[in-house]
Protein backbone atom coordinates (compact mmCIF):
# COMPACT_ATOMS: atom_id res chain seq x y z
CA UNK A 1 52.55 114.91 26.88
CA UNK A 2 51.52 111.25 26.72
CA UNK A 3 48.28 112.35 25.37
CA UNK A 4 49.92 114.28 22.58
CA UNK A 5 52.29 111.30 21.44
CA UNK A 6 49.30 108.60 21.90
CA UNK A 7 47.29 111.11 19.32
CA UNK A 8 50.30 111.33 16.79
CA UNK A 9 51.00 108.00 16.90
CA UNK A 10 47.36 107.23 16.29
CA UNK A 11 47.44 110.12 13.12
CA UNK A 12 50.26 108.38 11.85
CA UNK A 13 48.41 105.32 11.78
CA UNK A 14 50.73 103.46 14.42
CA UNK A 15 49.66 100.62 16.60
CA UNK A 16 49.90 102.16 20.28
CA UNK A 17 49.54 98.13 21.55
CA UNK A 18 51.54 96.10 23.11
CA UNK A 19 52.73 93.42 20.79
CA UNK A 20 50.63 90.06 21.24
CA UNK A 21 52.32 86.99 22.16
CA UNK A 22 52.28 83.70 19.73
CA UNK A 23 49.16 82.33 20.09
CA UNK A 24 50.17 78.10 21.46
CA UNK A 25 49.72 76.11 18.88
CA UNK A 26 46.58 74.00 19.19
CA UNK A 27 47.92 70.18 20.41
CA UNK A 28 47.32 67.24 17.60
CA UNK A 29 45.38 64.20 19.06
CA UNK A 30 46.11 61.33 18.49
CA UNK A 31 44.01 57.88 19.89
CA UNK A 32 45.68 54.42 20.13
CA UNK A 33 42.48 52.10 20.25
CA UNK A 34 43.01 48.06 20.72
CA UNK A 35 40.29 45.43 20.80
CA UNK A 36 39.81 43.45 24.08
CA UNK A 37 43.11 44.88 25.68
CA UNK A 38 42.71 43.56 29.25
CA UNK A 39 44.12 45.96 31.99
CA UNK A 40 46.00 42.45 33.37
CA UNK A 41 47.63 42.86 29.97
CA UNK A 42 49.49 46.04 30.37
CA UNK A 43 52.14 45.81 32.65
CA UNK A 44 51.80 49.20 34.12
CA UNK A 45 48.58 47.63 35.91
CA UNK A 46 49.56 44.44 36.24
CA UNK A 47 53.10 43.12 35.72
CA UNK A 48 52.85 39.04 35.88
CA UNK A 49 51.93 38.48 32.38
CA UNK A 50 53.53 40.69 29.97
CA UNK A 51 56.03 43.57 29.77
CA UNK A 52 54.43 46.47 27.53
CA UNK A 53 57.18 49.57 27.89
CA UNK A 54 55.70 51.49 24.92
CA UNK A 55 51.99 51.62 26.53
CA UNK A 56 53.43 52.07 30.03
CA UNK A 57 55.35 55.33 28.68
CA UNK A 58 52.00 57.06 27.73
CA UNK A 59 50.96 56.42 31.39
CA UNK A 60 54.62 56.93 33.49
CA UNK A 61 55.07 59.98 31.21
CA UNK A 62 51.12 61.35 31.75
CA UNK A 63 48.21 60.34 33.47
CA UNK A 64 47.08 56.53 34.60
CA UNK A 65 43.37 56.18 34.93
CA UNK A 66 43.09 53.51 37.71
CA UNK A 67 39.45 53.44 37.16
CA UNK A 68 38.30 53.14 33.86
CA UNK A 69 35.37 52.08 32.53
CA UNK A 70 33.20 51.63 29.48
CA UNK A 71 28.99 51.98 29.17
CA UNK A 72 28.47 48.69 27.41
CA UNK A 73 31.54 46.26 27.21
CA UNK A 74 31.25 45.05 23.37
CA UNK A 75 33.34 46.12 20.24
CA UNK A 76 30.95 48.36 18.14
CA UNK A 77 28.61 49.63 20.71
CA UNK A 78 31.77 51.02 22.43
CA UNK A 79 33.31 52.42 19.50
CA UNK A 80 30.27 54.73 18.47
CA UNK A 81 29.92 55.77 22.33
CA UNK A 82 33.75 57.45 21.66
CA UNK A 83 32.57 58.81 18.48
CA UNK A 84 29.40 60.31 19.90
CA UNK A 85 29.55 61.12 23.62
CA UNK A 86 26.37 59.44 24.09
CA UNK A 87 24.88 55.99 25.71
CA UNK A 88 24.11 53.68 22.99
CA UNK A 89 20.48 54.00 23.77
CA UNK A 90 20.83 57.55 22.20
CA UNK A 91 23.95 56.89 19.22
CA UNK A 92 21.30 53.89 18.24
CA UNK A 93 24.29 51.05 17.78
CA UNK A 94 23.45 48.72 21.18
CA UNK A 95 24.77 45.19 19.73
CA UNK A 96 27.15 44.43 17.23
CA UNK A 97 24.19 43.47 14.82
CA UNK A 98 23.41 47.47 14.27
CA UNK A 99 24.87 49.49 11.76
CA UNK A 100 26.11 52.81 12.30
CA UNK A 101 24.13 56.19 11.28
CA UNK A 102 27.04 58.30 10.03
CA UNK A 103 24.77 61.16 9.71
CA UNK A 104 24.79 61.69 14.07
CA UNK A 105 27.09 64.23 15.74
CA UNK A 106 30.44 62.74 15.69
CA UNK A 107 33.67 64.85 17.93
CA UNK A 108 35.58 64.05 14.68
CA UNK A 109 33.06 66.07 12.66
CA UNK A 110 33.52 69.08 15.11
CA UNK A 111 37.47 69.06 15.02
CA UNK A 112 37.52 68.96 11.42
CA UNK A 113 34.89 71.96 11.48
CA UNK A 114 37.46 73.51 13.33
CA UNK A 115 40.05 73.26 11.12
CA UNK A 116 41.78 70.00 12.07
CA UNK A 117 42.87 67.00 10.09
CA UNK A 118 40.78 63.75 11.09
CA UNK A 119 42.23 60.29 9.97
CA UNK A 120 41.08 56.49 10.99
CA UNK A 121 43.38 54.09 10.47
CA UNK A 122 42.69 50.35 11.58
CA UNK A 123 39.59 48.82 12.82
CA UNK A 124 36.30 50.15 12.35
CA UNK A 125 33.64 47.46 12.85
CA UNK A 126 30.42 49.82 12.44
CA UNK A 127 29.29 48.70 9.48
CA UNK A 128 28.67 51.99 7.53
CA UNK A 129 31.61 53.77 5.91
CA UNK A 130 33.15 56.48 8.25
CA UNK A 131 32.40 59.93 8.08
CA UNK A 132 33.66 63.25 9.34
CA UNK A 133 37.25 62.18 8.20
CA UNK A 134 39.96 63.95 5.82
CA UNK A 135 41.31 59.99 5.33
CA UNK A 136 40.63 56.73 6.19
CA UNK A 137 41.59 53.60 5.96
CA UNK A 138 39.56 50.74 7.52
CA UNK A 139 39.51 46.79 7.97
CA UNK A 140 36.82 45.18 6.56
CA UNK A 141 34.20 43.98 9.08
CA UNK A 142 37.05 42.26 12.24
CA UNK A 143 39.65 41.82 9.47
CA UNK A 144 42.09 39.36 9.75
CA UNK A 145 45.44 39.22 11.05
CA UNK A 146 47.51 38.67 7.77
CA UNK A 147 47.08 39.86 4.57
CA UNK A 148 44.30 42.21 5.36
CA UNK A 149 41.78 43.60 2.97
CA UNK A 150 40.69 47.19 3.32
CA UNK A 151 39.13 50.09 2.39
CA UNK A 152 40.93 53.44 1.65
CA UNK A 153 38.73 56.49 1.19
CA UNK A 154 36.41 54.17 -0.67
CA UNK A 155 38.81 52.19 -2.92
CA UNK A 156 39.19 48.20 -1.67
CA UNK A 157 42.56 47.37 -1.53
CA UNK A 158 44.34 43.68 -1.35
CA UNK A 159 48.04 44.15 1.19
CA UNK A 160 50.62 41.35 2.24
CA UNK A 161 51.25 41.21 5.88
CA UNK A 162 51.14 41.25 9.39
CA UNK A 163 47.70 43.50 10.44
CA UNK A 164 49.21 45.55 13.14
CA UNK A 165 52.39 45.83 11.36
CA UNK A 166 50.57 47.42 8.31
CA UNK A 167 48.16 49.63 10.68
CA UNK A 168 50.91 51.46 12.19
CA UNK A 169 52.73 51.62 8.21
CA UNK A 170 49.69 53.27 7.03
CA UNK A 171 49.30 55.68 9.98
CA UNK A 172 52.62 56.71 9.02
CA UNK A 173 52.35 57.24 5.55
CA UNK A 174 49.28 59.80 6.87
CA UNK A 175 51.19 61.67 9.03
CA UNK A 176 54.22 61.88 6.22
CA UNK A 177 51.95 63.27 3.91
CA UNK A 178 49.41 65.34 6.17
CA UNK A 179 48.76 68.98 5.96
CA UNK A 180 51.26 69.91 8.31
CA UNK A 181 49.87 73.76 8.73
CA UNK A 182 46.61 71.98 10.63
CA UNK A 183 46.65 70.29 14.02
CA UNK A 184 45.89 66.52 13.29
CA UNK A 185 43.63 64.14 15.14
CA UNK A 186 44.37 60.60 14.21
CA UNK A 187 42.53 57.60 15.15
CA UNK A 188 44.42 54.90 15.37
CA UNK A 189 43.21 51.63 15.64
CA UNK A 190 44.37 47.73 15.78
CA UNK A 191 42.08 44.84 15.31
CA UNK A 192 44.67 42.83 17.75
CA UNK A 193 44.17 41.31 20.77
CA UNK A 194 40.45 40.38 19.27
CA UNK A 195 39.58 36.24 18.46
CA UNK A 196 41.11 34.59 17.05
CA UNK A 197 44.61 35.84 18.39
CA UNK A 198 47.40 34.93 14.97
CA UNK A 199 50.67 36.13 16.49
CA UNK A 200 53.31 37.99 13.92
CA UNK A 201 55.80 34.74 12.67
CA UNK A 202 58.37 36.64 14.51
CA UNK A 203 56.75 36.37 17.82
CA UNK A 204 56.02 32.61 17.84
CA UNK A 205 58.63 32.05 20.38
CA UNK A 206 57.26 34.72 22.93
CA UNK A 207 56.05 33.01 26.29
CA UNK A 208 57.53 29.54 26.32
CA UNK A 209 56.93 29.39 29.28
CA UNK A 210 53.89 27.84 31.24
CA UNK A 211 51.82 31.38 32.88
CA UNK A 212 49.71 31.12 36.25
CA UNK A 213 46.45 30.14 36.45
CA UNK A 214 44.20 33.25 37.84
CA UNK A 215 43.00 32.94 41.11
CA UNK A 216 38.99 32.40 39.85
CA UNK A 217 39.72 30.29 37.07
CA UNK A 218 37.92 27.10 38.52
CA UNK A 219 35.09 29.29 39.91
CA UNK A 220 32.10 27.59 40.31
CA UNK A 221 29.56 30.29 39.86
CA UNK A 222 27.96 30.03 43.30
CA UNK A 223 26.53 32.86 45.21
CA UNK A 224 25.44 34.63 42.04
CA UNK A 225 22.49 34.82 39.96
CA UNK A 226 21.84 31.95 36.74
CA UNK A 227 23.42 34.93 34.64
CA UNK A 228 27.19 33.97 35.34
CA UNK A 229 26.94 30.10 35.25
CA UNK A 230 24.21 30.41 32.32
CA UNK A 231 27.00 32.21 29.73
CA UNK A 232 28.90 30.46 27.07
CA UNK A 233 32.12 31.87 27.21
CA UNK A 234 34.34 29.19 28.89
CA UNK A 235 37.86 28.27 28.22
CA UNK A 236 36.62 25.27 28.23
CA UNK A 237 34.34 25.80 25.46
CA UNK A 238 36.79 27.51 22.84
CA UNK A 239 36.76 25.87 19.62
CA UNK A 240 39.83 23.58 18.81
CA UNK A 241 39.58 24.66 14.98
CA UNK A 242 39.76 28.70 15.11
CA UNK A 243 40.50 29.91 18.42
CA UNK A 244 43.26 26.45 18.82
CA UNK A 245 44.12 26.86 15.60
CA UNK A 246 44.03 23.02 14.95
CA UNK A 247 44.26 21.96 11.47
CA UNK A 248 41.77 18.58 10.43
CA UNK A 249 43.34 15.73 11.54
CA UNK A 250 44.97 17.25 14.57
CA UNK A 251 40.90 16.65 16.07
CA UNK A 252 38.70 14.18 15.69
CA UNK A 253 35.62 16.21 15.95
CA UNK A 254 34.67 19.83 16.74
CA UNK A 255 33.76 19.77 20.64
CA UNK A 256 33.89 23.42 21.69
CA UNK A 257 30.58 25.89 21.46
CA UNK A 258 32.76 28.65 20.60
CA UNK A 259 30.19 30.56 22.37
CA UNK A 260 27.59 30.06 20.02
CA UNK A 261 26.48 26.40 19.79
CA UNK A 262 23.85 27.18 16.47
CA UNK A 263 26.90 28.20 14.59
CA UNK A 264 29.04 26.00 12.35
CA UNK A 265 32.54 26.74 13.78
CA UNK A 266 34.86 28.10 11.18
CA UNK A 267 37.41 25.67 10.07
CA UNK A 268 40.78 27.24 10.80
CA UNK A 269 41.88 25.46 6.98
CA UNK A 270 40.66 29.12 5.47
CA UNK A 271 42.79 31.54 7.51
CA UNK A 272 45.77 28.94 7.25
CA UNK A 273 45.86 29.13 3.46
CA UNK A 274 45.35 32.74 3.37
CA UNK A 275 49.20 33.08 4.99
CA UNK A 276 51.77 33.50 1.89
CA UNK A 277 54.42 30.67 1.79
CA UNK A 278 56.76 32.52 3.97
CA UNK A 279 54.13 33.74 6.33
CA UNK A 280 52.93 29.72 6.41
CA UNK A 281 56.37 28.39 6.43
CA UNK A 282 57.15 30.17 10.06
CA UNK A 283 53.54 29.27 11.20
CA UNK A 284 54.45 25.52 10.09
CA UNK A 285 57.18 25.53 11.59
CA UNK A 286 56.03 26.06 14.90
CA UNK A 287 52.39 25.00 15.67
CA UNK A 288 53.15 21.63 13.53
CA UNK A 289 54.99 20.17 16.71
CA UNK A 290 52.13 21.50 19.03
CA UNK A 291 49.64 20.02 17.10
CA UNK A 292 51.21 16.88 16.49
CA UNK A 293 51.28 16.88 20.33
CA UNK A 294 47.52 17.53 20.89
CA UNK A 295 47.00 14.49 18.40
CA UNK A 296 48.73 12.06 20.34
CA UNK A 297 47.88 12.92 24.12
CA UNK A 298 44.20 12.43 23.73
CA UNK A 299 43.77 15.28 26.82
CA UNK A 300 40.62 15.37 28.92
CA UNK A 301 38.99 16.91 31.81
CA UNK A 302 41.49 19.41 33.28
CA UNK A 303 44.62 18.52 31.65
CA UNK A 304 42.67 19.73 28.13
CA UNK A 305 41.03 23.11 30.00
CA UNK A 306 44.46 23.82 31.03
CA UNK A 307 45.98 23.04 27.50
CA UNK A 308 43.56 25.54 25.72
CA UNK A 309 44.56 28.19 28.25
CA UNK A 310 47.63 28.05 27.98
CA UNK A 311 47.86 28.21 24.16
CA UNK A 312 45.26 31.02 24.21
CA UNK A 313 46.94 33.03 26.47
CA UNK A 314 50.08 32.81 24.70
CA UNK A 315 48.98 34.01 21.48
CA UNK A 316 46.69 36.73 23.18
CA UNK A 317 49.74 37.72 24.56
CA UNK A 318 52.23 37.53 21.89
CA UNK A 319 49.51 39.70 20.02
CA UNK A 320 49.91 42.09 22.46
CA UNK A 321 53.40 42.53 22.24
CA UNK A 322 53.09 43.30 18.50
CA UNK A 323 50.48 46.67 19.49
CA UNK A 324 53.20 47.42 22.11
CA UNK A 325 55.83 47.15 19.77
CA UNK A 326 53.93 49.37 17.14
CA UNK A 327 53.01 51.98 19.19
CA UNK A 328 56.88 52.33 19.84
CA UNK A 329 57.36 53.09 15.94
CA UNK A 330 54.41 55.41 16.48
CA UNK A 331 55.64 57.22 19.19
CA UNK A 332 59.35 57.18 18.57
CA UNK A 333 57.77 59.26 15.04
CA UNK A 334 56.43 61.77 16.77
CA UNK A 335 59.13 62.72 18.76
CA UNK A 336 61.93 62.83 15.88
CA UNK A 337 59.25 65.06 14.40
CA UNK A 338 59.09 67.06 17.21
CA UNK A 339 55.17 66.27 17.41
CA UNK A 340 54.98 63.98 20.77
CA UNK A 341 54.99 66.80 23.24
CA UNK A 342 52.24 68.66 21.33
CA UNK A 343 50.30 65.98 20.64
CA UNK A 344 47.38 64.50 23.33
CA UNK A 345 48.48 60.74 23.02
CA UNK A 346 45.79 58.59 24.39
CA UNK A 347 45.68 54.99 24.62
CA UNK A 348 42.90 52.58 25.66
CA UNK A 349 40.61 49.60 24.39
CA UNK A 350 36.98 49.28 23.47
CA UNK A 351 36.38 46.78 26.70
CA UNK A 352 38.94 44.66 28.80
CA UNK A 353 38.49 40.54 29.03
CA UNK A 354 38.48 37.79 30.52
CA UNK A 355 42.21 36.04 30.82
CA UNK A 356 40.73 32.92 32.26
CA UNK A 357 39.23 34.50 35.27
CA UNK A 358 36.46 33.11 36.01
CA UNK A 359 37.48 30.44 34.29
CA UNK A 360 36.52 32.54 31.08
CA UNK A 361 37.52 34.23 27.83
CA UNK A 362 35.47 37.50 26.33
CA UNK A 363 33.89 40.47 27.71
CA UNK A 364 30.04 41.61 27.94
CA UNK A 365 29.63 41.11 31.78
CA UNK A 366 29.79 44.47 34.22
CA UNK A 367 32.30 42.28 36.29
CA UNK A 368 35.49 44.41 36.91
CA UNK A 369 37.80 42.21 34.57
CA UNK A 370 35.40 43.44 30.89
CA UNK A 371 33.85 46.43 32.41
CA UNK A 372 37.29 47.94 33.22
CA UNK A 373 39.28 49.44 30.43
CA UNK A 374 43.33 50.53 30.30
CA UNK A 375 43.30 53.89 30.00
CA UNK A 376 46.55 56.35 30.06
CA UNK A 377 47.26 59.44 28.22
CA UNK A 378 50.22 62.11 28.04
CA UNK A 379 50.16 65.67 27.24
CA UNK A 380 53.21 67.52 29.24
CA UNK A 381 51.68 71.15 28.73
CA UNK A 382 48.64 69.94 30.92
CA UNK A 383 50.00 66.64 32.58
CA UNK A 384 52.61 66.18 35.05
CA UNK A 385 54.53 62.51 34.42
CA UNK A 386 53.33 60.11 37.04
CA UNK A 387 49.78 61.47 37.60
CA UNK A 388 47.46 58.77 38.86
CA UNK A 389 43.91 59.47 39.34
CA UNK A 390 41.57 57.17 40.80
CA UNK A 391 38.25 59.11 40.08
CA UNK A 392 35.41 56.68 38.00
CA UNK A 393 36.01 57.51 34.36
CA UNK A 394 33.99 56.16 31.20
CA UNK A 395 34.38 55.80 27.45
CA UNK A 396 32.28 58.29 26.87
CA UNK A 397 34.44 60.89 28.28
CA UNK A 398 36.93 60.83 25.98
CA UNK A 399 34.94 63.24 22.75
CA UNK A 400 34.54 66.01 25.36
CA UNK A 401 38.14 65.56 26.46
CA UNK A 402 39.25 65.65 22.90
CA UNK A 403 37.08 68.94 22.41
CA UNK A 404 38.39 70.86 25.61
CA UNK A 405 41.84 70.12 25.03
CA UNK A 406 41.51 71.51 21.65
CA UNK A 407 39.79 74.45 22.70
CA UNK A 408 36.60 73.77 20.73
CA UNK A 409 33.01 74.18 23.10
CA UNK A 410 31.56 71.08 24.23
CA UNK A 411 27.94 70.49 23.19
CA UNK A 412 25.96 70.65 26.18
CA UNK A 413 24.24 67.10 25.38
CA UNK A 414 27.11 65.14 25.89
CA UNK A 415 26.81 62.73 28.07
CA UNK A 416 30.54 62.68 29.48
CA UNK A 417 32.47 65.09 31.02
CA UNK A 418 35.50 66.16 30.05
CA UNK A 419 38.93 64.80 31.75
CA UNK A 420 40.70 67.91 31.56
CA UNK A 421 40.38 68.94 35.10
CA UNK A 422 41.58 65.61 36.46
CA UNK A 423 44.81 66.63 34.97
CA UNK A 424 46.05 68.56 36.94
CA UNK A 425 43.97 67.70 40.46
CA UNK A 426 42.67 64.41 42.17
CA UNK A 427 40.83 66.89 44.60
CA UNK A 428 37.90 67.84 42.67
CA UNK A 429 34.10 67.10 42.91
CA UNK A 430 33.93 64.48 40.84
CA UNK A 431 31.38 61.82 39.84
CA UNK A 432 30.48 59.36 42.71
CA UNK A 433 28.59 56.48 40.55
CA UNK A 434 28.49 55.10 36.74
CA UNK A 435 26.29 53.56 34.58
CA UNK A 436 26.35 50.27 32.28
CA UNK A 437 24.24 48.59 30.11
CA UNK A 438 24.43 45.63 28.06
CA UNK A 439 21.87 44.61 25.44
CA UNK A 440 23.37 41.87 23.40
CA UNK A 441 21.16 38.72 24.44
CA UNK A 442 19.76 36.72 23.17
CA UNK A 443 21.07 36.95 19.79
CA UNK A 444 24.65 37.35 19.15
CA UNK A 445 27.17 35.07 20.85
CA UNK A 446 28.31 34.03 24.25
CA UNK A 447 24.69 33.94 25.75
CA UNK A 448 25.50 36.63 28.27
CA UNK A 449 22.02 37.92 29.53
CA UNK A 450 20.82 41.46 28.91
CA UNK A 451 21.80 43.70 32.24
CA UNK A 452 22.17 47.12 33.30
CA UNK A 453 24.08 48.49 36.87
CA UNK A 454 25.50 51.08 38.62
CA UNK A 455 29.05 51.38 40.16
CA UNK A 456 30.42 53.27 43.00
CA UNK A 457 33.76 53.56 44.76
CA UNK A 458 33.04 50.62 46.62
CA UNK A 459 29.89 48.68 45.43
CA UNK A 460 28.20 47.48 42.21
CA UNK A 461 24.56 46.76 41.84
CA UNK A 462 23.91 44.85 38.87
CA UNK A 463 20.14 43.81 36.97
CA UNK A 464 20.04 40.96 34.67
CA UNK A 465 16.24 41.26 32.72
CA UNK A 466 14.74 39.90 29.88
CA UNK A 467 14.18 36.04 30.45
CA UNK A 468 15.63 36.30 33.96
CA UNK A 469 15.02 38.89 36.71
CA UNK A 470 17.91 38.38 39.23
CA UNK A 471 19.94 40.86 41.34
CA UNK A 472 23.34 41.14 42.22
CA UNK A 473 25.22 43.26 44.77
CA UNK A 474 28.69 42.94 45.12
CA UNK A 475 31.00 44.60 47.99
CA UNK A 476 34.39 44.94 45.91
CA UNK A 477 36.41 45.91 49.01
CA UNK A 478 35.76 42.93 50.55
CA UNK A 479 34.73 40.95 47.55
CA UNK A 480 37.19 42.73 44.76
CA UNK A 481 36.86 39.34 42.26
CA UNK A 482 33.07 39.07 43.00
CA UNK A 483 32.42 35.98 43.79
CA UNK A 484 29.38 36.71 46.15
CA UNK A 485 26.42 38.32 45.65
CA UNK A 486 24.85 40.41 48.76
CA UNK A 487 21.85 41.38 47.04
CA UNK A 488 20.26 39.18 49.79
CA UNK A 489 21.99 39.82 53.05
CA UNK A 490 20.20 42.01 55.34
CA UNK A 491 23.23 43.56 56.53
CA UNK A 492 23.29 45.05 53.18
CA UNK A 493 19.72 46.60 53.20
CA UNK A 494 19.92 50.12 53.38
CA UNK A 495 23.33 50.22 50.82
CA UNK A 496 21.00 48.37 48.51
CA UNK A 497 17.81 50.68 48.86
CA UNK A 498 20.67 53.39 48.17
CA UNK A 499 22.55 51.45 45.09
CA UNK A 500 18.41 51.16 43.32
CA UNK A 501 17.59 54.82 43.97
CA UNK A 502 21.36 55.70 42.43
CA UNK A 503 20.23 53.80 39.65
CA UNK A 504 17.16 55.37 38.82
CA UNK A 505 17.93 58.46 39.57
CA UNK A 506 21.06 58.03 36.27
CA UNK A 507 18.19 56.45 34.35
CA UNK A 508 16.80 59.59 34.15
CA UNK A 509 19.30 61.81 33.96
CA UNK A 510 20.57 59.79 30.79
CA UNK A 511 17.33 59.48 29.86
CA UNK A 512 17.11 55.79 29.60
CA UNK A 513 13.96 54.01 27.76
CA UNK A 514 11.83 52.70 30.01
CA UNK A 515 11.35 48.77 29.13
């Protein structure tokens, strides 16, 4: 009888199937990017600095990687690893001197294959013009911090105000506008807390108060190879012009390197007279008195070390609190849209850096304070609230991610692995070392040698080359703020044979150049 009905139905050209359920629509992404975010800057890592509730929500509401890191700590060469899934001996962009091939395999490129929307927003820094993008709208070269030019889908266009302020305005006008019947996949992208740190007038006031020194700061650079003492990245070495924002006649002369002694330090006169007279009025207002103070305590030794931290860390800080602040308009968007608990929201930064550790400002180094990276994201159809996973995590994981999540196949020559898994488990196989490699010497700035390594739970083997062949091995359970290199002790031996065959044995399977 069943037969009989099926075969009627069938002549009557009725569907006999079960009716399918909605398909789930495919989750927006969306990526908040920072420059030279250190993870001692977020207060879900670390909470004596700053309070950052907006960035902390992505993490207490998703997933906080505990141990993130990036393949070559320095602004572009970081940004085209995301883009491409690849080492930047393979994506060709290994300094900040190359210039982007737009023509590569970008994860942007894919999704919008697929049938997403793609938008950049914010800092670019590669040079070329983006591709692989419905819209964009990018800084020109760092930008600047008020009154930013930029480019919009190829048009160069003049705005009035604070940077981070207008980044997260224009990434709102997008998603106003967007083709809402696609899934989106927004890059989103701040120039702040990069040099030379020009806090919004309405933050001046932030951090009156005097903040610790960091345990390192008067490191000496013993126990360690020529590398670490041979940089030029001090503290004390910041210029008083740009990165002290000292007008003429608040210094006699120039004394800091700025990290590049060959180059004339940029007077701070041009980005002063770039503010509008309200923007100038507020600045006035409040670094007149500071100044005025510099001028007439003629500081030295110590006492002036400790001045320039203090001011640098301030407005570092304060520039902070304008991303946090931003991403709260962001986020608060999406979910009177009824778009945040679709959307993947990830934040992170191209590098961390140096908040006077070491006595130090910048990145570059494989030591745990640039090589690390804030990373958090929140999904709640794939992540519990309050996961924490402590598995070794890179950059260059986050285009496969991306892909997986959206259901799109991952190209086998990737170079990351997708996050996905993590998730949901901290029980998985997972990767047991990373690699790192930084090329940047000895043009460029800072003077940091050229130096590849390998990191494991608990050690880091680390090979400055070029002018200088010098090992280091550091025991970070023991030695977390590595201040003494092992490479030498015997009691070390056999980890050390094992740390050099690790490293090889990556080499190869990322198919690193030989030199």
């Amino acid at each position: 009888m069943f037969r009989y009905v099926m075969l009627c139905l069938l002549f009557l050209g009725i569907s006999c199937q079960q009716p399918k359920k909605a398909e789930e629509p495919r989750p927006n992404i969306l990526l908040i990017f920072t420059d030279d975010h250190a993870k001692n800057a977020m207060s879900l890592y670390h909470d004596e600095l700053i309070v950052t509730p907006n960035l902390d929500r992505i993490g207490l509401e998703g997933i906080t990687f505990n141990r993130a890191y990036v393949t070559n700590s320095i602004c572009a060469p970081s940004r085209a690893v995301i883009l491409t899934g690849k080492y930047s001996h393979l994506n060709g962009l290994r300094d900040n001197r190359d210039v982007f091939d737009g023509t590569q395999w970008t994860f942007p490129k894919v999704l919008l294959e697929n049938d997403y929307e793609t938008a950049l927003i914010g800092k670019w820094h590669l040079k070329s013009l983006p591709t692989g993008f419905t819209h964009y709208d990018i800084l020109i070269g760092q930008g600047d911090y008020y009154n930013p030019r930029m480019i919009r889908n190829g048009d160069t266009l003049d705005h009035v105000g604070y940077t981070t302020d207008l980044i997260t305005d224009f990434s709102l006008e997008y998603l106003q506008n967007r083709d809402d019947s696609k899934p989106f996949c927004l890059m989103y992208q701040h120039k702040a807390p990069h040099r030379n740190w020009m806090p919004n007038t309405k933050d001046l006031d932030l951090f009156s108060d005097d903040l610790p020194l960091p345990a390192t700061f008067y490191d000496d650079y013993s126990n360690r190879s020529a590398a670490a003492s041979e940089q030029d990245m001090r503290i004390s070495d910041m210029y008083l012009s740009t990165d002290m924002k000292l007008l003429p006649g608040s210094y006699r002369t120039e004394t800091g390197t700025g990290g590049n002694k060959n180059f004339q330090s940029r007077d701070f006169t041009r980005l002063h007279n770039k503010l509008t007279d309200e923007q100038r009025k507020a600045w006035d207002a409040h670094y007149d008195p500071i100044n005025q103070f510099f001028k007439e305590a003629n500081l030295k030794g110590d006492e002036l070390l400790e001045w320039k931290y203090q001011r640098y860390m301030k407005d570092y800080l304060r520039c902070v609190h304008a991303v946090d602040e931003n991403v709260g308009r962001l986020l608060a968007y999406l979910e009177t849209e009824g778009l945040l608990d679709n959307t993947l929201v990830v934040y992170s930064s191209d590098q961390g850096f140096y908040l006077g550790e070491h006595g130090w400002y910048d990145k570059r180094f494989m030591y745990e304070e640039s090589f690390s990276t804030p990373m958090v994201m929140r999904y709640p159809t794939l992540i519990k609230p309050g996961t924490v996973s402590n598995d070794l995590v890179m950059n260059i994981d986050l285009p496969s991610t991306f892909l997986d999540v959206a259901g799109v196949s991952i190209p086998a020559n990737l170079q990351g692995k997708s996050l996905k898994p993590l998730f949901a488990s901290n029980d998985l196989e997972w990767r047991d070392a990373i690699y790192y490699h930084y090329y940047e010497y000895p043009h460029g700035w800072h003077n940091v040698k050229k130096h590849e390594g390998v990191r494991t739970d608990r050690y880091k083997l680390i090979h400055f080359y070029d002018d200088i062949d010098a090992w280091e091995l550091f025991d970070l359970e023991k030695d977390p703020n590595e201040l003494k290199s092992v490479y030498e002790d015997p009691e070390y031996g056999s980890i050390k044979k094992n740390l050099e065959q690790k490293l090889e044995q990556l080499k190869k399977e990322l198919k690193v150049p030989k030199r």
